[in-house]
PDB file of N, CA and C in Angstrom:
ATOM      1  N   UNK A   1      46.248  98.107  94.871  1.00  0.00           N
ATOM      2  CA  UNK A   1      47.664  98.321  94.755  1.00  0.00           C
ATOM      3  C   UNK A   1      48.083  99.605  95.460  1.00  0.00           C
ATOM      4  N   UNK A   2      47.283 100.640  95.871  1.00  0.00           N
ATOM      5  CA  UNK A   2      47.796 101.879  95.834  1.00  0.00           C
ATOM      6  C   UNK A   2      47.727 101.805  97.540  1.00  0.00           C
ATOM      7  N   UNK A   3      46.483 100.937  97.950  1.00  0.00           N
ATOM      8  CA  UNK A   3      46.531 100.812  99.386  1.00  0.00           C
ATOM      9  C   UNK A   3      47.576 100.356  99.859  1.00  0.00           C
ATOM     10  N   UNK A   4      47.685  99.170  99.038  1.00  0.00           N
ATOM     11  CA  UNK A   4      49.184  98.225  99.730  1.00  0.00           C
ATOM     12  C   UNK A   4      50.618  99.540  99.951  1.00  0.00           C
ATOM     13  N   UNK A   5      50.761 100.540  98.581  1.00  0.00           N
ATOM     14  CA  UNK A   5      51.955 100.861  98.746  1.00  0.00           C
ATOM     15  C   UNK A   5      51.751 102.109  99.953  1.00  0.00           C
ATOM     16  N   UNK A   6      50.536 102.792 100.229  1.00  0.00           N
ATOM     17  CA  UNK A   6      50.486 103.666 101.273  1.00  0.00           C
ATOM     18  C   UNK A   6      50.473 103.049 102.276  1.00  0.00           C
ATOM     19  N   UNK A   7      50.168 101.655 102.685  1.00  0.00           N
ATOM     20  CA  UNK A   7      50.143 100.702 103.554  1.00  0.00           C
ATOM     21  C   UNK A   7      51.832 100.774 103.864  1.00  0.00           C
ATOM     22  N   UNK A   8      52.431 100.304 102.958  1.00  0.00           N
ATOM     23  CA  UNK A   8      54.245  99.709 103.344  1.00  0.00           C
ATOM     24  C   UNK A   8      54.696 101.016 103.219  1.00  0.00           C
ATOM     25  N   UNK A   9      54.149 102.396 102.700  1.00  0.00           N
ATOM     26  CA  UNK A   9      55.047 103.517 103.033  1.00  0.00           C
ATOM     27  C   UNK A   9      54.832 103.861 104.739  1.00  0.00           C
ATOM     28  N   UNK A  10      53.546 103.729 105.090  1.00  0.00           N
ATOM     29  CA  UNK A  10      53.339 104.242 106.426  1.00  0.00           C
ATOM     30  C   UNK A  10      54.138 103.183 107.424  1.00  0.00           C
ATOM     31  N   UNK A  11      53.989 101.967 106.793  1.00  0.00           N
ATOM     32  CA  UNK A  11      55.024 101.409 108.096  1.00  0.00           C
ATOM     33  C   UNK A  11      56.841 101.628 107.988  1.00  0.00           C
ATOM     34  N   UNK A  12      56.737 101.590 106.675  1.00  0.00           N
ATOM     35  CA  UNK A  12      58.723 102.248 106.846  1.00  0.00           C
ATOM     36  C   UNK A  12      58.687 103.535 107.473  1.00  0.00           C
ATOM     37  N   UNK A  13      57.660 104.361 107.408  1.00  0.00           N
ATOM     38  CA  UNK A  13      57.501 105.722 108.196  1.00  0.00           C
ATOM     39  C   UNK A  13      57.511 105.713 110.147  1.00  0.00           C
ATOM     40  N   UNK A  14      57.039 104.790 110.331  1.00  0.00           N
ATOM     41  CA  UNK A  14      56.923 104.341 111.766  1.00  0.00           C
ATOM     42  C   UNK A  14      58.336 103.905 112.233  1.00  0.00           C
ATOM     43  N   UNK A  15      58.533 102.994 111.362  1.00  0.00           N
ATOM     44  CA  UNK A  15      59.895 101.974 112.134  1.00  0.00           C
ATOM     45  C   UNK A  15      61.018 102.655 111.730  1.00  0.00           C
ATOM     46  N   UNK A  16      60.527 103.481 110.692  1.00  0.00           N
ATOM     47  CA  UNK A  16      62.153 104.476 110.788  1.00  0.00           C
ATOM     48  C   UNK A  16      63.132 104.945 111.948  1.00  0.00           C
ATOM     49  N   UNK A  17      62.229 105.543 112.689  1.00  0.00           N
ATOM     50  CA  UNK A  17      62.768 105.866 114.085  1.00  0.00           C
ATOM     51  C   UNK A  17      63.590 104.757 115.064  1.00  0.00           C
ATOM     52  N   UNK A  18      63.035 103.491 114.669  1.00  0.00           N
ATOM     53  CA  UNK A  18      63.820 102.377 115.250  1.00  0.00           C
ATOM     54  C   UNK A  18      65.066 101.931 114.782  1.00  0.00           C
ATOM     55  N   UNK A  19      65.239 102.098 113.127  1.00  0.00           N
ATOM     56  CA  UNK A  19      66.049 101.673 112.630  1.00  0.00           C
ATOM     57  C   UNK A  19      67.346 103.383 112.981  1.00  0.00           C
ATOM     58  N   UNK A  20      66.961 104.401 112.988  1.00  0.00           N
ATOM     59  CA  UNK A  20      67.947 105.385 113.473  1.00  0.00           C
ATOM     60  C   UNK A  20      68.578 105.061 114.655  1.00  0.00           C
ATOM     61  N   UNK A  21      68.161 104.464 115.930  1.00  0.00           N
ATOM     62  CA  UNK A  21      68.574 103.838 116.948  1.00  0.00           C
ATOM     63  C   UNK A  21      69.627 103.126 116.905  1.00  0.00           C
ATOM     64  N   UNK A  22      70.521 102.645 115.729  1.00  0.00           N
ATOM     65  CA  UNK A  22      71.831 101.683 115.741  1.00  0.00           C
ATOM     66  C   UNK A  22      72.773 102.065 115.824  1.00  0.00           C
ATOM     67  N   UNK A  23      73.118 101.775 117.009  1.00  0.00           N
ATOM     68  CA  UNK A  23      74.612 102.263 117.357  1.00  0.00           C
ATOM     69  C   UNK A  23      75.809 101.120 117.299  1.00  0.00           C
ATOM     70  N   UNK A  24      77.042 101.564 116.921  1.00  0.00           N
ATOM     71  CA  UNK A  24      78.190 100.391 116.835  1.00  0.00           C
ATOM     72  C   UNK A  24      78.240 100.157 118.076  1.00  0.00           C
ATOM     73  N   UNK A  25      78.022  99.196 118.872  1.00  0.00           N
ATOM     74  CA  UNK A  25      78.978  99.122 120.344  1.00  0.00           C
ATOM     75  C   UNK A  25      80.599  98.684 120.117  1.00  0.00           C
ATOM     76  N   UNK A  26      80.608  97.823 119.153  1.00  0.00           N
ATOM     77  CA  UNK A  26      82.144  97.377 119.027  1.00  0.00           C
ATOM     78  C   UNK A  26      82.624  97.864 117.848  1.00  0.00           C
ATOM     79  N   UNK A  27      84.154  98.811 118.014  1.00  0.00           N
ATOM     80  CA  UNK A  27      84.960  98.598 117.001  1.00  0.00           C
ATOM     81  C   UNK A  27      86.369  97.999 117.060  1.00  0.00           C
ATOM     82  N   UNK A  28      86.597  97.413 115.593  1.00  0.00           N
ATOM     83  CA  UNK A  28      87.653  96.961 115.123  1.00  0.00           C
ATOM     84  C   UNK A  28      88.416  97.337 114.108  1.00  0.00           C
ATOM     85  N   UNK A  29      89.671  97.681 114.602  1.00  0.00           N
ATOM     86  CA  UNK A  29      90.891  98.557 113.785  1.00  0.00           C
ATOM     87  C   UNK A  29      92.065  98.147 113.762  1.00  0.00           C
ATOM     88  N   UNK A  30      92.320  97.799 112.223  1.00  0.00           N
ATOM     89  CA  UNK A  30      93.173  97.430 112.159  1.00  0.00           C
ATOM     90  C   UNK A  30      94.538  98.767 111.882  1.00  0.00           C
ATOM     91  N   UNK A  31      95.707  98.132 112.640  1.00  0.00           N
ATOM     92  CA  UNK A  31      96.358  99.058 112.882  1.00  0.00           C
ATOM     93  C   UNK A  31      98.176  98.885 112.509  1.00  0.00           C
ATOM     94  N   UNK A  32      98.857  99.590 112.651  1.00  0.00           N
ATOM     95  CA  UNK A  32     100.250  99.496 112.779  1.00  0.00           C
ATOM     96  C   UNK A  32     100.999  99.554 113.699  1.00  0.00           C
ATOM     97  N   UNK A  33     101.557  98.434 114.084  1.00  0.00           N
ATOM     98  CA  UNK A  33     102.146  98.296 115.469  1.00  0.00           C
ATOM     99  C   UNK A  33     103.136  99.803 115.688  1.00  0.00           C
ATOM    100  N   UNK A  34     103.564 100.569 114.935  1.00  0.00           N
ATOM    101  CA  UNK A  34     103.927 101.711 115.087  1.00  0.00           C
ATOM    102  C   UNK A  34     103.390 102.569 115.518  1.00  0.00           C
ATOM    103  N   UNK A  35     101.997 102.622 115.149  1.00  0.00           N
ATOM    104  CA  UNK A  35     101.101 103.546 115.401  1.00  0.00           C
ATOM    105  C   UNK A  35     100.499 103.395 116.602  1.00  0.00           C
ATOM    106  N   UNK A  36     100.994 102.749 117.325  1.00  0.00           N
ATOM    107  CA  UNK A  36     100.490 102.276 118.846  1.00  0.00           C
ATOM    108  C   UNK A  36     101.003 102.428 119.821  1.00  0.00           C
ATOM    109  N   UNK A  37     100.530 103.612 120.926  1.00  0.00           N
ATOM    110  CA  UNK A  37     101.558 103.970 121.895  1.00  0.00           C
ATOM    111  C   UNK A  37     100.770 102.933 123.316  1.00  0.00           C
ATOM    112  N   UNK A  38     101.440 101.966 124.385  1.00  0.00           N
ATOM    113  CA  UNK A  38     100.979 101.226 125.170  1.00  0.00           C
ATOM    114  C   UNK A  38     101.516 101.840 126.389  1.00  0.00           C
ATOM    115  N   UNK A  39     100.721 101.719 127.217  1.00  0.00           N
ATOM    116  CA  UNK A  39     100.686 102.098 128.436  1.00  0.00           C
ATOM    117  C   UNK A  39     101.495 101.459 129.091  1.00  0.00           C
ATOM    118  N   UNK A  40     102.091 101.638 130.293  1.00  0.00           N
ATOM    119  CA  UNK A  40     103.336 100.867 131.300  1.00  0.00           C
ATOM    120  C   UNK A  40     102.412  99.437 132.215  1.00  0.00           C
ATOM    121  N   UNK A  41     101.130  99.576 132.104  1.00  0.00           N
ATOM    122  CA  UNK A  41     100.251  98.614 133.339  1.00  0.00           C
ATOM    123  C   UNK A  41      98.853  98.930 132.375  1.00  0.00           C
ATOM    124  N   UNK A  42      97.907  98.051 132.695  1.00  0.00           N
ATOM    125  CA  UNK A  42      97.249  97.311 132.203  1.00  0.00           C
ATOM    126  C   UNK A  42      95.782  98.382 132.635  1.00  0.00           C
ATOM    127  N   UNK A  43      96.426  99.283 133.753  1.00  0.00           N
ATOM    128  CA  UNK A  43      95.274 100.616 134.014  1.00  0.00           C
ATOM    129  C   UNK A  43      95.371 102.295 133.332  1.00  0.00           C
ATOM    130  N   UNK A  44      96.359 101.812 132.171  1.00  0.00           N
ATOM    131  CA  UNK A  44      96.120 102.689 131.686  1.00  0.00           C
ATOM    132  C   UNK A  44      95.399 103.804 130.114  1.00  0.00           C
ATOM    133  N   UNK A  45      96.282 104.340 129.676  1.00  0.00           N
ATOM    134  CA  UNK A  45      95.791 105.111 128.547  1.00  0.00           C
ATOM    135  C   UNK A  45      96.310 104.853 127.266  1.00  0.00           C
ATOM    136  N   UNK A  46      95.810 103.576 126.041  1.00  0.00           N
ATOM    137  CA  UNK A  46      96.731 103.680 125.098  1.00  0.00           C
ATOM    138  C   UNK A  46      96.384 104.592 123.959  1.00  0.00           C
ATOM    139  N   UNK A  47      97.361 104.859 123.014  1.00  0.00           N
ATOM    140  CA  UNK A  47      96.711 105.711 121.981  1.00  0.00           C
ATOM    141  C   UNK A  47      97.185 104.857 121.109  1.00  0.00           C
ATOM    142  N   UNK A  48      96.684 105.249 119.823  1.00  0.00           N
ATOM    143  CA  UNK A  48      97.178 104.592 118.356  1.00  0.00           C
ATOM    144  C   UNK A  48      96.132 105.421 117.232  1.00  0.00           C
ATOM    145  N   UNK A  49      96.549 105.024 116.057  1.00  0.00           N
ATOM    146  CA  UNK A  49      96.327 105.663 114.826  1.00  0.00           C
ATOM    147  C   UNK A  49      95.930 104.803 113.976  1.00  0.00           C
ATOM    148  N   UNK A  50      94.235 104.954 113.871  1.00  0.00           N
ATOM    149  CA  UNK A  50      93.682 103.878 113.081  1.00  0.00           C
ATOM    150  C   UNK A  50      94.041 103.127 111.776  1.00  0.00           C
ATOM    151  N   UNK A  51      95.017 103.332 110.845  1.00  0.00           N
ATOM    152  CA  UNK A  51      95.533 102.917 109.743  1.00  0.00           C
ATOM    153  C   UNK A  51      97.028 102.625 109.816  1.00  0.00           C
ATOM    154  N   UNK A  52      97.436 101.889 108.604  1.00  0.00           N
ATOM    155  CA  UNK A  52      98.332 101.088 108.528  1.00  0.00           C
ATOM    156  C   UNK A  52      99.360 101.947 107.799  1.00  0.00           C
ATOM    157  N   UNK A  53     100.482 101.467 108.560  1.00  0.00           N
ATOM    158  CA  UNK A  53     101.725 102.899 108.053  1.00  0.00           C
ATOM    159  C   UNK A  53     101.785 103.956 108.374  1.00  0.00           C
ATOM    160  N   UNK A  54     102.074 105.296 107.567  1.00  0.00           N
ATOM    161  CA  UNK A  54     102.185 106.467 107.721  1.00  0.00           C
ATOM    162  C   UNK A  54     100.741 106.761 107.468  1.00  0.00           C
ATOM    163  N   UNK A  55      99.964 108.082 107.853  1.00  0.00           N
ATOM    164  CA  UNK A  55      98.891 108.201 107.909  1.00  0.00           C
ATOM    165  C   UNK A  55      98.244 109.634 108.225  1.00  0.00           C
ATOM    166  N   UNK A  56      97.159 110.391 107.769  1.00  0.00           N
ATOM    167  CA  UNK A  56      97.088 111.591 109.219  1.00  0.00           C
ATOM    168  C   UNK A  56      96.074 111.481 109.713  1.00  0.00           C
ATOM    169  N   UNK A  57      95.575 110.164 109.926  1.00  0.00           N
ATOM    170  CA  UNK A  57      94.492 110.308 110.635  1.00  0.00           C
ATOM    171  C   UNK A  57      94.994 110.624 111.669  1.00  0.00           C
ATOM    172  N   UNK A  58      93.982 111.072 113.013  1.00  0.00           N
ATOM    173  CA  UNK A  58      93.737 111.309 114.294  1.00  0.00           C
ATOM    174  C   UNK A  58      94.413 110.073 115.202  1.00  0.00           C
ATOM    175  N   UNK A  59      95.363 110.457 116.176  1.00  0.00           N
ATOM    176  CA  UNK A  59      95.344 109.335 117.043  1.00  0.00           C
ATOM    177  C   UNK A  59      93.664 109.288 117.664  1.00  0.00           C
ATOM    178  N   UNK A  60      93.473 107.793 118.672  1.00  0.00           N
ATOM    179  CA  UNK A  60      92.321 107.710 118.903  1.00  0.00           C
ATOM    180  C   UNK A  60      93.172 107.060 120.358  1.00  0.00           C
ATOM    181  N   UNK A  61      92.218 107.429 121.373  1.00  0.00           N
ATOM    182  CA  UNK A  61      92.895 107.335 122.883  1.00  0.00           C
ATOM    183  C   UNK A  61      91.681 106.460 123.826  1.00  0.00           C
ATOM    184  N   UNK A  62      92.286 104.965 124.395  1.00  0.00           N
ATOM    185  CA  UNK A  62      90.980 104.217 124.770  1.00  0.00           C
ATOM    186  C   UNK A  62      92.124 103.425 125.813  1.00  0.00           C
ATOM    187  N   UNK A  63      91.341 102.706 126.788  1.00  0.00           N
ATOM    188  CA  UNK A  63      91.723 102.469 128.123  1.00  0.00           C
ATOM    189  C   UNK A  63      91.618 101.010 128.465  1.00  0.00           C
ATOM    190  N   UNK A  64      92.926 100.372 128.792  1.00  0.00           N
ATOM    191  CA  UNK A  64      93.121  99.216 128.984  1.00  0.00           C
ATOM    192  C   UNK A  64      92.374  99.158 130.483  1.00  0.00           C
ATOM    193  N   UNK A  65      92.100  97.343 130.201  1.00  0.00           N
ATOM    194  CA  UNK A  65      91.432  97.068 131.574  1.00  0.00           C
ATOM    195  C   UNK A  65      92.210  95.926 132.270  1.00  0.00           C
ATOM    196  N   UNK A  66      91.786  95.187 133.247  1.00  0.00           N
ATOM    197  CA  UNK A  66      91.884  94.190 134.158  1.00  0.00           C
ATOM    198  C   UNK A  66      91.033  92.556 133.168  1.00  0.00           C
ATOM    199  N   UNK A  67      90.138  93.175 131.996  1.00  0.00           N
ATOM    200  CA  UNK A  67      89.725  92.563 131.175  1.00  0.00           C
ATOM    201  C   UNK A  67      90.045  91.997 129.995  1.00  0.00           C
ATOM    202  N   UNK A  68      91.425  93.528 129.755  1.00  0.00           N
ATOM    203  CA  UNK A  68      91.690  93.395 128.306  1.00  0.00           C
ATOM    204  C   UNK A  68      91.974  91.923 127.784  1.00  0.00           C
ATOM    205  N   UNK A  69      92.057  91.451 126.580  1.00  0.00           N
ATOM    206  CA  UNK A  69      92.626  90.405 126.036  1.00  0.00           C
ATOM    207  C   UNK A  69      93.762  90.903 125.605  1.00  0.00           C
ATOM    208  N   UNK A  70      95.026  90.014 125.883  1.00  0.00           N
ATOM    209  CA  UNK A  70      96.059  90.503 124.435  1.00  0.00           C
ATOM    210  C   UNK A  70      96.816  89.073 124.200  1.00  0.00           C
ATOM    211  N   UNK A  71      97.207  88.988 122.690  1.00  0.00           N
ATOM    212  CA  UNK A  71      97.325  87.923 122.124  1.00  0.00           C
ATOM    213  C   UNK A  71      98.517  88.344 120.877  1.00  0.00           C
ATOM    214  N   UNK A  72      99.260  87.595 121.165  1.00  0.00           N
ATOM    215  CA  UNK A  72     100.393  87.588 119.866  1.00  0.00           C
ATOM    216  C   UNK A  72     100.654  86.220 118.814  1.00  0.00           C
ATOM    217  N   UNK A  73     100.663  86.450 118.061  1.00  0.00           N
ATOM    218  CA  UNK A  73     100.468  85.464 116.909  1.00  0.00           C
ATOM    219  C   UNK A  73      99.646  84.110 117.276  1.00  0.00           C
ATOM    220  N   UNK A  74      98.698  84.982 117.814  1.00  0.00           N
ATOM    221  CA  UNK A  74      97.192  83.748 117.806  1.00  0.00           C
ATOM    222  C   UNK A  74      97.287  83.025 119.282  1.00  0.00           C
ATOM    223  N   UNK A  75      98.728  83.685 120.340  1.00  0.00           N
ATOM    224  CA  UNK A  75      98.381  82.564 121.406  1.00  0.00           C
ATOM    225  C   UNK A  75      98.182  84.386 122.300  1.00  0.00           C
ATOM    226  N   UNK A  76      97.447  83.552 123.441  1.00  0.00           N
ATOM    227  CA  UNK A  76      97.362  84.541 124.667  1.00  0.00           C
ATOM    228  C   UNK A  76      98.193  84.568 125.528  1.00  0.00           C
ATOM    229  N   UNK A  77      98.440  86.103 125.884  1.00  0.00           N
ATOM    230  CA  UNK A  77      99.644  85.889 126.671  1.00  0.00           C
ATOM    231  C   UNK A  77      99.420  86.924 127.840  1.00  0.00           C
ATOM    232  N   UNK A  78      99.928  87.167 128.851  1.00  0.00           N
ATOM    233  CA  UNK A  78      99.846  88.676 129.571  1.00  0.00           C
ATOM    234  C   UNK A  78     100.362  89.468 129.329  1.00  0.00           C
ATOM    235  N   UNK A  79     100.317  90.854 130.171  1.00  0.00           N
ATOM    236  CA  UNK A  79     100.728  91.935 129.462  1.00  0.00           C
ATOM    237  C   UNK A  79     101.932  92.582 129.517  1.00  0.00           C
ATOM    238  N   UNK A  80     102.523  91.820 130.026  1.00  0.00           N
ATOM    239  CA  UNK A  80     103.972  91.775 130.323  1.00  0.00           C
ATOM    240  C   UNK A  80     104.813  91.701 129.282  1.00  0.00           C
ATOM    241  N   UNK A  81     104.202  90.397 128.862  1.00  0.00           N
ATOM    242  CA  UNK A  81     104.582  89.409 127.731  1.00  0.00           C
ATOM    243  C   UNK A  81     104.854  89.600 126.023  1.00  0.00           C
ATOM    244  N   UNK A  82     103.087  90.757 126.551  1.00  0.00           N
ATOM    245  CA  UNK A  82     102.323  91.226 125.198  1.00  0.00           C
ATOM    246  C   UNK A  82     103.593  92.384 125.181  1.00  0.00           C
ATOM    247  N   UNK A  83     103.719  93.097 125.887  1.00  0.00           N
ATOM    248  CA  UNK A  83     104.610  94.658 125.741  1.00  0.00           C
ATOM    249  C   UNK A  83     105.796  94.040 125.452  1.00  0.00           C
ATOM    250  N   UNK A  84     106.670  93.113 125.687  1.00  0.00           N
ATOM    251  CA  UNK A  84     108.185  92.357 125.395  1.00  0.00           C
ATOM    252  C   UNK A  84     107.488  91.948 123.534  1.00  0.00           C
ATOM    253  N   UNK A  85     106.748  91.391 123.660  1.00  0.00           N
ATOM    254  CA  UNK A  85     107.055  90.819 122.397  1.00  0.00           C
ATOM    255  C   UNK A  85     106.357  92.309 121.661  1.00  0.00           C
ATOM    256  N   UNK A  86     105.556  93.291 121.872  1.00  0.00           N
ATOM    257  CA  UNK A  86     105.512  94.013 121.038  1.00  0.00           C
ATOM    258  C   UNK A  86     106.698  95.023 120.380  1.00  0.00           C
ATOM    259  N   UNK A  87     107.378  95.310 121.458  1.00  0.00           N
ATOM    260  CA  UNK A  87     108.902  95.864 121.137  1.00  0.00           C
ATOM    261  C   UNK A  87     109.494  95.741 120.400  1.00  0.00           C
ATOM    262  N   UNK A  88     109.349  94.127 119.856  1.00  0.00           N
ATOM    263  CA  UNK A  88     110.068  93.098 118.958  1.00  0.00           C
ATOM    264  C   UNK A  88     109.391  93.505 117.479  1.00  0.00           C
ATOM    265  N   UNK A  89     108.294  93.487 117.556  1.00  0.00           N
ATOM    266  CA  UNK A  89     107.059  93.339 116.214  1.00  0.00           C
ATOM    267  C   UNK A  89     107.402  95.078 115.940  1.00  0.00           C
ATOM    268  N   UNK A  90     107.404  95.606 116.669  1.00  0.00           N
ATOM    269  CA  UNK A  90     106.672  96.907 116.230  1.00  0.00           C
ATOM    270  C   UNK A  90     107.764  98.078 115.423  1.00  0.00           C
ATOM    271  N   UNK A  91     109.132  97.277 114.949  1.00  0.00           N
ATOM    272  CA  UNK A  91     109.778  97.377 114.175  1.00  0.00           C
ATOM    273  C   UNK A  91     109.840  96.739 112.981  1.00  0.00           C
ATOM    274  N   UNK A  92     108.971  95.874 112.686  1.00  0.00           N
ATOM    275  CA  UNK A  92     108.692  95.014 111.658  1.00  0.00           C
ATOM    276  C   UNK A  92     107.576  95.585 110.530  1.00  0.00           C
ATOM    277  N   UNK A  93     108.073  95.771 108.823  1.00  0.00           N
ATOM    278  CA  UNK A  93     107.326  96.225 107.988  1.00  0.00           C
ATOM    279  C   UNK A  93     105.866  94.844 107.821  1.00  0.00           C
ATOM    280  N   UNK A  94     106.071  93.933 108.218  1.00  0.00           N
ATOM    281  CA  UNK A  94     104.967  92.765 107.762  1.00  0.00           C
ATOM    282  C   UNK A  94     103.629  92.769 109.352  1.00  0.00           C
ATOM    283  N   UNK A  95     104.527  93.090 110.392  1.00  0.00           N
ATOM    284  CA  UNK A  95     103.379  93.189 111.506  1.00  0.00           C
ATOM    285  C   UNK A  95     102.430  94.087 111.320  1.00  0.00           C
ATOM    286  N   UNK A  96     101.530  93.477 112.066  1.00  0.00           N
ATOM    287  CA  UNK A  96     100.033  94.183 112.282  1.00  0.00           C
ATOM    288  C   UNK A  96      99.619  93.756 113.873  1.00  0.00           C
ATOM    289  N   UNK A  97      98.217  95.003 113.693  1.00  0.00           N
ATOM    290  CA  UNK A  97      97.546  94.575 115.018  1.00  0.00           C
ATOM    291  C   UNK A  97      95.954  95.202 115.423  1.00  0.00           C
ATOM    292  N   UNK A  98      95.509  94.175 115.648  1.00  0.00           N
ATOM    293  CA  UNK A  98      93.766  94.396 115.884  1.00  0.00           C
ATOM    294  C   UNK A  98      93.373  94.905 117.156  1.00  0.00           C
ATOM    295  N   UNK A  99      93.024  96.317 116.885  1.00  0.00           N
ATOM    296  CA  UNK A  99      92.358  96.652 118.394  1.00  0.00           C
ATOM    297  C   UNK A  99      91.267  96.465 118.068  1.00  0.00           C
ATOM    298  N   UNK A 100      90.312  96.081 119.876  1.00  0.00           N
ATOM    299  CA  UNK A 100      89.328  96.226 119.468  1.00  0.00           C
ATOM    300  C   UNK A 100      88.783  96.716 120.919  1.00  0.00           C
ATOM    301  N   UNK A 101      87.695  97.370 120.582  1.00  0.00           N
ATOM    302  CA  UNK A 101      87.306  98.484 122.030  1.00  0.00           C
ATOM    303  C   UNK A 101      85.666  98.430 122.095  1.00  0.00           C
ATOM    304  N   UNK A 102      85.181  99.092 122.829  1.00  0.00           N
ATOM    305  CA  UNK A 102      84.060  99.041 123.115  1.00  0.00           C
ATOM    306  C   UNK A 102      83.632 100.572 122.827  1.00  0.00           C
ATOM    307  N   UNK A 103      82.877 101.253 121.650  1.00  0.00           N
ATOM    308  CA  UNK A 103      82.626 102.785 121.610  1.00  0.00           C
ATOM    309  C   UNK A 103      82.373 103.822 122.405  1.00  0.00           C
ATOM    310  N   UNK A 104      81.355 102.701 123.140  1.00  0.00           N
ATOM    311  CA  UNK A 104      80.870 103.753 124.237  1.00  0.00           C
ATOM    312  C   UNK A 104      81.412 104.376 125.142  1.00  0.00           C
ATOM    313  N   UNK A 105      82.444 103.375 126.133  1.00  0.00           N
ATOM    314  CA  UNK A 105      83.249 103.617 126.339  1.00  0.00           C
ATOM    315  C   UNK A 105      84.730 103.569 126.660  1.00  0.00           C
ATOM    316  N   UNK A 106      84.841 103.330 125.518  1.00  0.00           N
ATOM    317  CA  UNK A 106      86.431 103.367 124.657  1.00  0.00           C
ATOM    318  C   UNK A 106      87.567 102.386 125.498  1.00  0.00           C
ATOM    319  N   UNK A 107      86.539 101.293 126.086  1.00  0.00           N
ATOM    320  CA  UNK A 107      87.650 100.588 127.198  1.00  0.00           C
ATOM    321  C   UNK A 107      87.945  99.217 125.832  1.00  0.00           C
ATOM    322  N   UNK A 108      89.450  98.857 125.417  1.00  0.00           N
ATOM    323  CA  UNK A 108      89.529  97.897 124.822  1.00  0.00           C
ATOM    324  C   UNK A 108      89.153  96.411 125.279  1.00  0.00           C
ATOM    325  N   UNK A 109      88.677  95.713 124.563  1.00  0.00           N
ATOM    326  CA  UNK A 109      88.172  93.816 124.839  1.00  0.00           C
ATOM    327  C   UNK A 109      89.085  93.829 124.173  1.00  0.00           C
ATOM    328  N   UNK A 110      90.102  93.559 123.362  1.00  0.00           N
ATOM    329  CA  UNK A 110      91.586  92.958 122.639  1.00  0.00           C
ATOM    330  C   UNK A 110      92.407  93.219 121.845  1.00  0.00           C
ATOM    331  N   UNK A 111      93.739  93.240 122.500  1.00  0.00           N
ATOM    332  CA  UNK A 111      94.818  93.754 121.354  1.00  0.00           C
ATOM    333  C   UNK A 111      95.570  92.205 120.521  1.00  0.00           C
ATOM    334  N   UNK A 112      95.393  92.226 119.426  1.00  0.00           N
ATOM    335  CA  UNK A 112      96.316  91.034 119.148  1.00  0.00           C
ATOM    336  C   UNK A 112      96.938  91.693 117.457  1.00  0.00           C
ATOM    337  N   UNK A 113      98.469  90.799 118.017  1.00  0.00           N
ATOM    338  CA  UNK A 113      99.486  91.311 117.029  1.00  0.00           C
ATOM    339  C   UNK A 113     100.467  90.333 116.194  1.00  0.00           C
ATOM    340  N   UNK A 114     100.776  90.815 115.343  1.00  0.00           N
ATOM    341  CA  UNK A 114     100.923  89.137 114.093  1.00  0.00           C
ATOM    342  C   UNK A 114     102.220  89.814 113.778  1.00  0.00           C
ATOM    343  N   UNK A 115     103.058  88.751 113.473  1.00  0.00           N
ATOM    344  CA  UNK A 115     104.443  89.442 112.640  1.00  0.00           C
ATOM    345  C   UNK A 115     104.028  89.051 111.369  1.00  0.00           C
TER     346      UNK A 115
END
């Protein structure tokens, strides 16, 4: 018995180092269409504020692509489209909206926004 447990301590001792290795690549934040400042073109810099409503968290500042997704009430649209209808939403107490980015480096894969 005593082998076995110096046995399974020495290997959680080894693979520890592997399991420290996990990094998020993707996050997802849900947000307040208020709290979301959008860029004029699709190459630029948006900011927003990870929580819903008033808040003090930190704005957090990440970079639209030629990739981004953006999607309003579940259909896809461009970003033309996405910025007209966000105008609309982002006066609304019931809207929301899911960023989602890549950590490393902070380029968003999708904005989508719900009334």
């Amino acid at each position: 018995m005593t082998v076995r447990a110096i046995l399974i301590a020495a290997l959680l001792l080894v693979a520890q180092p592997a399991f420290s290795q996990i990094v998020t690549a993707v996050a997802a934040v849900e947000a307040s269409p208020a709290n979301i400042i959008l860029p004029g073109g699709t190459d630029g810099m948006m900011t927003f504020r990870p929580c819903d409503g008033d808040c003090d968290e930190d704005y957090v500042r990440v970079r639209l692509s030629a990739d981004t997704r953006f999607t309003v009430d579940g259909k896809a649209v461009r970003f033309a489209d996405f910025r007209r209808e966000f105008a609309t939403i982002k006066s609304s107490p019931k809207s929301y909206a899911l960023v989602t980015y890549e950590t490393q480096t902070n380029t968003v894969t999708s904005i989508q926004i719900a009334r």
